[in-house]
PDB file of N, CA and C in Angstrom:
ATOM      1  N   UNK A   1     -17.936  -7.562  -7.661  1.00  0.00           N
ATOM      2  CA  UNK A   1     -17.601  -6.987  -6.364  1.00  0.00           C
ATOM      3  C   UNK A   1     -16.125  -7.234  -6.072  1.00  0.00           C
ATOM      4  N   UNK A   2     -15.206  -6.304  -5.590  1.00  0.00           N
ATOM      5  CA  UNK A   2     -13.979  -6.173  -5.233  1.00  0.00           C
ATOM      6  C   UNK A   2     -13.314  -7.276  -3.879  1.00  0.00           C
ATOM      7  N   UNK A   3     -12.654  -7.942  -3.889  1.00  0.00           N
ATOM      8  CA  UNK A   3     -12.407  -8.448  -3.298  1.00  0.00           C
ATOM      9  C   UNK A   3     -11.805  -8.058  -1.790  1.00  0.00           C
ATOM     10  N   UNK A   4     -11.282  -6.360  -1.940  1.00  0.00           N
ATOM     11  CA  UNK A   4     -10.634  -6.008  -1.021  1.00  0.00           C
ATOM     12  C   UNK A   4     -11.382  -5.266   0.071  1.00  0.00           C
ATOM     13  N   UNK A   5     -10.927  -5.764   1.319  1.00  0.00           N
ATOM     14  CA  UNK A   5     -11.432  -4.615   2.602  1.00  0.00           C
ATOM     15  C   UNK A   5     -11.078  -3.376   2.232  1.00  0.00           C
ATOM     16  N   UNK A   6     -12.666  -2.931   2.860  1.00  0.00           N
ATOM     17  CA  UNK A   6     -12.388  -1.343   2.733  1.00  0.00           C
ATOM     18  C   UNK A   6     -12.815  -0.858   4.231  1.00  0.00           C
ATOM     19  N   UNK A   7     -11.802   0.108   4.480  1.00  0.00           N
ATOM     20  CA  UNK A   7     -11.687   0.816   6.000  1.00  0.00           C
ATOM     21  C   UNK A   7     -11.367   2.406   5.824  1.00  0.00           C
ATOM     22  N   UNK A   8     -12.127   3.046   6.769  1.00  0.00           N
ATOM     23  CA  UNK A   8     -11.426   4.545   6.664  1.00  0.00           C
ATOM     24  C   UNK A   8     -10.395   5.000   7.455  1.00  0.00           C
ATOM     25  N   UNK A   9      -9.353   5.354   6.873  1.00  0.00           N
ATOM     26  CA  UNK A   9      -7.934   5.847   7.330  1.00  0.00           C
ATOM     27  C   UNK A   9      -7.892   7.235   7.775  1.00  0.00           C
ATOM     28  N   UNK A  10      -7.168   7.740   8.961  1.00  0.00           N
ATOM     29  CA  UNK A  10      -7.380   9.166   9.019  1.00  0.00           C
ATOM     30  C   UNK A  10      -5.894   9.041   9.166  1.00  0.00           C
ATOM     31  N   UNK A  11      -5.094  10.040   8.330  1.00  0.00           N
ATOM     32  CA  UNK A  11      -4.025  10.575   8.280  1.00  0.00           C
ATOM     33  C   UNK A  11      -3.693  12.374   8.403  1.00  0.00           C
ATOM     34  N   UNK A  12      -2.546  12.469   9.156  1.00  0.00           N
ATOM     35  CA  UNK A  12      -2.466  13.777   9.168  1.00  0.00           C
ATOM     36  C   UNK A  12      -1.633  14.326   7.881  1.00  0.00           C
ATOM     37  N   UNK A  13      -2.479  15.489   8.131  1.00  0.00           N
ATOM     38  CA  UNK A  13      -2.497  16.121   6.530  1.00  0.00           C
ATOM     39  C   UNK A  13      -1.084  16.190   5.803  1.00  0.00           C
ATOM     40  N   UNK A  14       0.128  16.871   6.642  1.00  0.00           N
ATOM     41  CA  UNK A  14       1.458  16.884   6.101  1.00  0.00           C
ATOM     42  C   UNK A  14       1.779  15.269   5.375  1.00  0.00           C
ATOM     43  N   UNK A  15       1.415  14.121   6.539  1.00  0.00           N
ATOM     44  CA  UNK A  15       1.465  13.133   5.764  1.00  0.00           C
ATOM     45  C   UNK A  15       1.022  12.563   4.193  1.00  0.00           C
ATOM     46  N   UNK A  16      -0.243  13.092   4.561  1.00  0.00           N
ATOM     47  CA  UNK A  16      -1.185  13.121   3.396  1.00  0.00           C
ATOM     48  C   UNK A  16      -0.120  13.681   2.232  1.00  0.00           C
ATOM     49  N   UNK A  17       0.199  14.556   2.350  1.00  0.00           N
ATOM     50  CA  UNK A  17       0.255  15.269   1.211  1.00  0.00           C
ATOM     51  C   UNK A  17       2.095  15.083   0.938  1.00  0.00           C
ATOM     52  N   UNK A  18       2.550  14.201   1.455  1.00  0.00           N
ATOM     53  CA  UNK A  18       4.054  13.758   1.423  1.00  0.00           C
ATOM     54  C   UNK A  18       3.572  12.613   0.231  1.00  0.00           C
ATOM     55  N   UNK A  19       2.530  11.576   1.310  1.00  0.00           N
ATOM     56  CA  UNK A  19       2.392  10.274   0.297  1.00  0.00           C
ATOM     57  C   UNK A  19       1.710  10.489  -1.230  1.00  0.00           C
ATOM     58  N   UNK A  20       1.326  11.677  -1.269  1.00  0.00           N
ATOM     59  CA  UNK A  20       0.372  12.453  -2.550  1.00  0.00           C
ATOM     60  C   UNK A  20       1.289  12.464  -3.416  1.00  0.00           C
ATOM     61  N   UNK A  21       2.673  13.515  -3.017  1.00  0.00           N
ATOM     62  CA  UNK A  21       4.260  13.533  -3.787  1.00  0.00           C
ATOM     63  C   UNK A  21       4.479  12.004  -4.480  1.00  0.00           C
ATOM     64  N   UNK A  22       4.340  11.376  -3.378  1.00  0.00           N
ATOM     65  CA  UNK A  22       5.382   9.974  -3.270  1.00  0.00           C
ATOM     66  C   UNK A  22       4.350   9.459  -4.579  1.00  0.00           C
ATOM     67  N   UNK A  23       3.083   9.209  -4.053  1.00  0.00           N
ATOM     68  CA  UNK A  23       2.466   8.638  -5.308  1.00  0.00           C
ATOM     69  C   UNK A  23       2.464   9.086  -6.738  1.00  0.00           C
ATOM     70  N   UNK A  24       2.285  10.544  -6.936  1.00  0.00           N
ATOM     71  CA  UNK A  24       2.740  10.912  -7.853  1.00  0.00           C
ATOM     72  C   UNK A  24       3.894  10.419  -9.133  1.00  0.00           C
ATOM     73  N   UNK A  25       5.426  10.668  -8.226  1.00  0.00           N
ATOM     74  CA  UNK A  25       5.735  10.091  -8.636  1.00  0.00           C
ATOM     75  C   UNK A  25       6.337   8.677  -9.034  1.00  0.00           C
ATOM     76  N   UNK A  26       5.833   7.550  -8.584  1.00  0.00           N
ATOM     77  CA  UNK A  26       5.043   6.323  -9.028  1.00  0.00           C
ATOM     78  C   UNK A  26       4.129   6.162  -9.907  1.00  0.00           C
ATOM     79  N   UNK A  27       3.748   7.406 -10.495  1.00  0.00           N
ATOM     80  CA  UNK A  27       2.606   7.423 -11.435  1.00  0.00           C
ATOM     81  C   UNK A  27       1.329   6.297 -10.811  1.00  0.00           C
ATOM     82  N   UNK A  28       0.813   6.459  -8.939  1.00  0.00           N
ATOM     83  CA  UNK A  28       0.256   5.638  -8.544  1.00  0.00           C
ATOM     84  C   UNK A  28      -0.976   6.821  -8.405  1.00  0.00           C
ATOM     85  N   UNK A  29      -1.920   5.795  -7.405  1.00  0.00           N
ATOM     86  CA  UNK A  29      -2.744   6.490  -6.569  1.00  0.00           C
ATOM     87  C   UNK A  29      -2.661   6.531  -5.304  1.00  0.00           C
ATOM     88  N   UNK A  30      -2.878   7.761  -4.409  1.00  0.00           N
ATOM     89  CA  UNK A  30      -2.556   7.669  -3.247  1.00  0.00           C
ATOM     90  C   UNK A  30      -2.706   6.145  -2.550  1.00  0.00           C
ATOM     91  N   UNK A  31      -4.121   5.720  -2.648  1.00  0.00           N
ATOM     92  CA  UNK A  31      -4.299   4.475  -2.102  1.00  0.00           C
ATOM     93  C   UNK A  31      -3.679   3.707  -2.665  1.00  0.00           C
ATOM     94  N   UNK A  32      -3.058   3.125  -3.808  1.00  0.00           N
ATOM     95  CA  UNK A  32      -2.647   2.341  -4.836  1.00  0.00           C
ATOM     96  C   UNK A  32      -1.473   2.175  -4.289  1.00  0.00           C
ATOM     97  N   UNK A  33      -0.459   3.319  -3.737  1.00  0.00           N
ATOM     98  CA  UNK A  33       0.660   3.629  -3.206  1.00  0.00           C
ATOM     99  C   UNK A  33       0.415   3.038  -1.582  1.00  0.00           C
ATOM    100  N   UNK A  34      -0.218   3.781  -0.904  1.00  0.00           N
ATOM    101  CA  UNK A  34      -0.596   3.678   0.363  1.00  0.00           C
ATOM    102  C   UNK A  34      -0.247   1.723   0.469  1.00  0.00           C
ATOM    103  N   UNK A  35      -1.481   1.113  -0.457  1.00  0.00           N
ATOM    104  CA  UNK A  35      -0.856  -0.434  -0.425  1.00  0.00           C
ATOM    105  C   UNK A  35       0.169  -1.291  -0.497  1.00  0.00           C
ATOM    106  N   UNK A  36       0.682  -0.535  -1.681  1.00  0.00           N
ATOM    107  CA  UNK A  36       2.207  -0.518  -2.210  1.00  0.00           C
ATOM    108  C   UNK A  36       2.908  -1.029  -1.097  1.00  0.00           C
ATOM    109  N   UNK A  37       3.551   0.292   0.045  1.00  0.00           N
ATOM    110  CA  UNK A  37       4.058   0.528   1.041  1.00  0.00           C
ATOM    111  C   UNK A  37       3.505  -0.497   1.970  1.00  0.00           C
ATOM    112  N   UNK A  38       2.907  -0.761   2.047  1.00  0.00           N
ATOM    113  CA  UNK A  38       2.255  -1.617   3.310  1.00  0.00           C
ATOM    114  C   UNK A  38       2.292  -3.069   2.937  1.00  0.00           C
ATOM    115  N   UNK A  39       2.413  -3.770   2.032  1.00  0.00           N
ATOM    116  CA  UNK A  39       2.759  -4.972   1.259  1.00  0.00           C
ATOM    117  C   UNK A  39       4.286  -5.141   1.306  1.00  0.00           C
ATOM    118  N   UNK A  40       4.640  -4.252   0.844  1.00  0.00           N
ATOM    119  CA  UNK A  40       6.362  -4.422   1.126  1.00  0.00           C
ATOM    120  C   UNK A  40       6.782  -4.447   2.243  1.00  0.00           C
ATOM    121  N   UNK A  41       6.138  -3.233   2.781  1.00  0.00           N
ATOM    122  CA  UNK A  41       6.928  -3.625   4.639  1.00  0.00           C
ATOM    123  C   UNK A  41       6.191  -5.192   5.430  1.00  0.00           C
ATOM    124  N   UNK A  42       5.032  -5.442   5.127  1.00  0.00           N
ATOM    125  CA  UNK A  42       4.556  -6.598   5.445  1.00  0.00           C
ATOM    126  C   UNK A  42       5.617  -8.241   4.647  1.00  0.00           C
ATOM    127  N   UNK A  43       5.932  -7.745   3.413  1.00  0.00           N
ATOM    128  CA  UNK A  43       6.618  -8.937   2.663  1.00  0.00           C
ATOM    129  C   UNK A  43       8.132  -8.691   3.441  1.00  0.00           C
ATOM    130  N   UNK A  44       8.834  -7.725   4.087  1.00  0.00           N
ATOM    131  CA  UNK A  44       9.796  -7.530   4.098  1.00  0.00           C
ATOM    132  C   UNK A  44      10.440  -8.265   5.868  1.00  0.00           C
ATOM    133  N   UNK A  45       8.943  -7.713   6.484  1.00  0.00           N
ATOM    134  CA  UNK A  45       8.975  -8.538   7.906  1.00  0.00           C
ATOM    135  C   UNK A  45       8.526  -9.784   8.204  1.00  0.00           C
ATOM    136  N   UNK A  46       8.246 -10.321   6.532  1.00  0.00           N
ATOM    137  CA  UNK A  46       8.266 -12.021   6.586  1.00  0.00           C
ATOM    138  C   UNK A  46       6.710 -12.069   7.235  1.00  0.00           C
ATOM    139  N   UNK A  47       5.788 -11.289   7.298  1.00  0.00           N
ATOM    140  CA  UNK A  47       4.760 -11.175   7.818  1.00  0.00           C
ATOM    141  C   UNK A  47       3.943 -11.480   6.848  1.00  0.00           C
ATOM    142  N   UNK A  48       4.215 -11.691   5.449  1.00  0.00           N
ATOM    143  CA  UNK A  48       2.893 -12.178   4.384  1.00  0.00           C
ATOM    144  C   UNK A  48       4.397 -12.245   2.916  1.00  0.00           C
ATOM    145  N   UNK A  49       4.293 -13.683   3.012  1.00  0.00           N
ATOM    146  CA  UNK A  49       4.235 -14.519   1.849  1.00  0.00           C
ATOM    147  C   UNK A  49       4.498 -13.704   0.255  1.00  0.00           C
ATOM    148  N   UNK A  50       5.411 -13.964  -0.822  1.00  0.00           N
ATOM    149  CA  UNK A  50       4.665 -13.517  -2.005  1.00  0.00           C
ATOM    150  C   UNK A  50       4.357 -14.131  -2.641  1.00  0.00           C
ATOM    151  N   UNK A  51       3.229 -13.986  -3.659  1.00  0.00           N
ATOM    152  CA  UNK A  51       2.821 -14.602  -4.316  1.00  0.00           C
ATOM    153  C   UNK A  51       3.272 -15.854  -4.916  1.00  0.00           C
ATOM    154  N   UNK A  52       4.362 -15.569  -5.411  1.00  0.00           N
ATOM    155  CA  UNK A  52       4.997 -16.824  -6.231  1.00  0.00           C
ATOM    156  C   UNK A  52       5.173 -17.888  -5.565  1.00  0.00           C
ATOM    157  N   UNK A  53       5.565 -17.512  -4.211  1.00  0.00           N
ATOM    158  CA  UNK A  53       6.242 -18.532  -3.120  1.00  0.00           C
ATOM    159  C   UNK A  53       4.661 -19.556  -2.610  1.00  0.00           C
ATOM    160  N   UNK A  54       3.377 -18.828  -2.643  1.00  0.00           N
ATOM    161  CA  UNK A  54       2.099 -19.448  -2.480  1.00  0.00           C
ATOM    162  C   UNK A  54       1.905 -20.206  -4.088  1.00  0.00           C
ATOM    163  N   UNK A  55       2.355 -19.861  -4.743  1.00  0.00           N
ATOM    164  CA  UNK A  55       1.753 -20.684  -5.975  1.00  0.00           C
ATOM    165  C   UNK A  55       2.542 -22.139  -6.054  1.00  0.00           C
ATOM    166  N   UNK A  56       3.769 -21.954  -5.641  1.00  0.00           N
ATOM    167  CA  UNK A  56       4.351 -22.815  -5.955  1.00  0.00           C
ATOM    168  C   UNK A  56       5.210 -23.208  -4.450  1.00  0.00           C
TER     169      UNK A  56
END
């Protein structure tokens, strides 16, 4: 079993289909991407830790 929360997102469609581009090319998945983005802006506002900095 996956460790991660799962929630349903409603996005408007132009968006949708911007972050579709974006993932693309990332060679991601929308959601894969979608996280991406949301980890960085979270690591960036000092709002969550990275990894390395918790390990050690």
């Amino acid at each position: 079993m996956s460790g991660k929360k799962q929630f349903p997102l409603r996005l408007d469609p132009k968006l949708y289909q911007a972050l579709e581009r974006w993932a693309n090319d990332e060679f991601r998945s929308v959601n894969a991407h979608i996280e991406f983005l949301l980890r960085d802006a979270a690591r960036r506002s000092g709002r969550l830790r990275d990894e390395k900095e918790q390990e050690g």
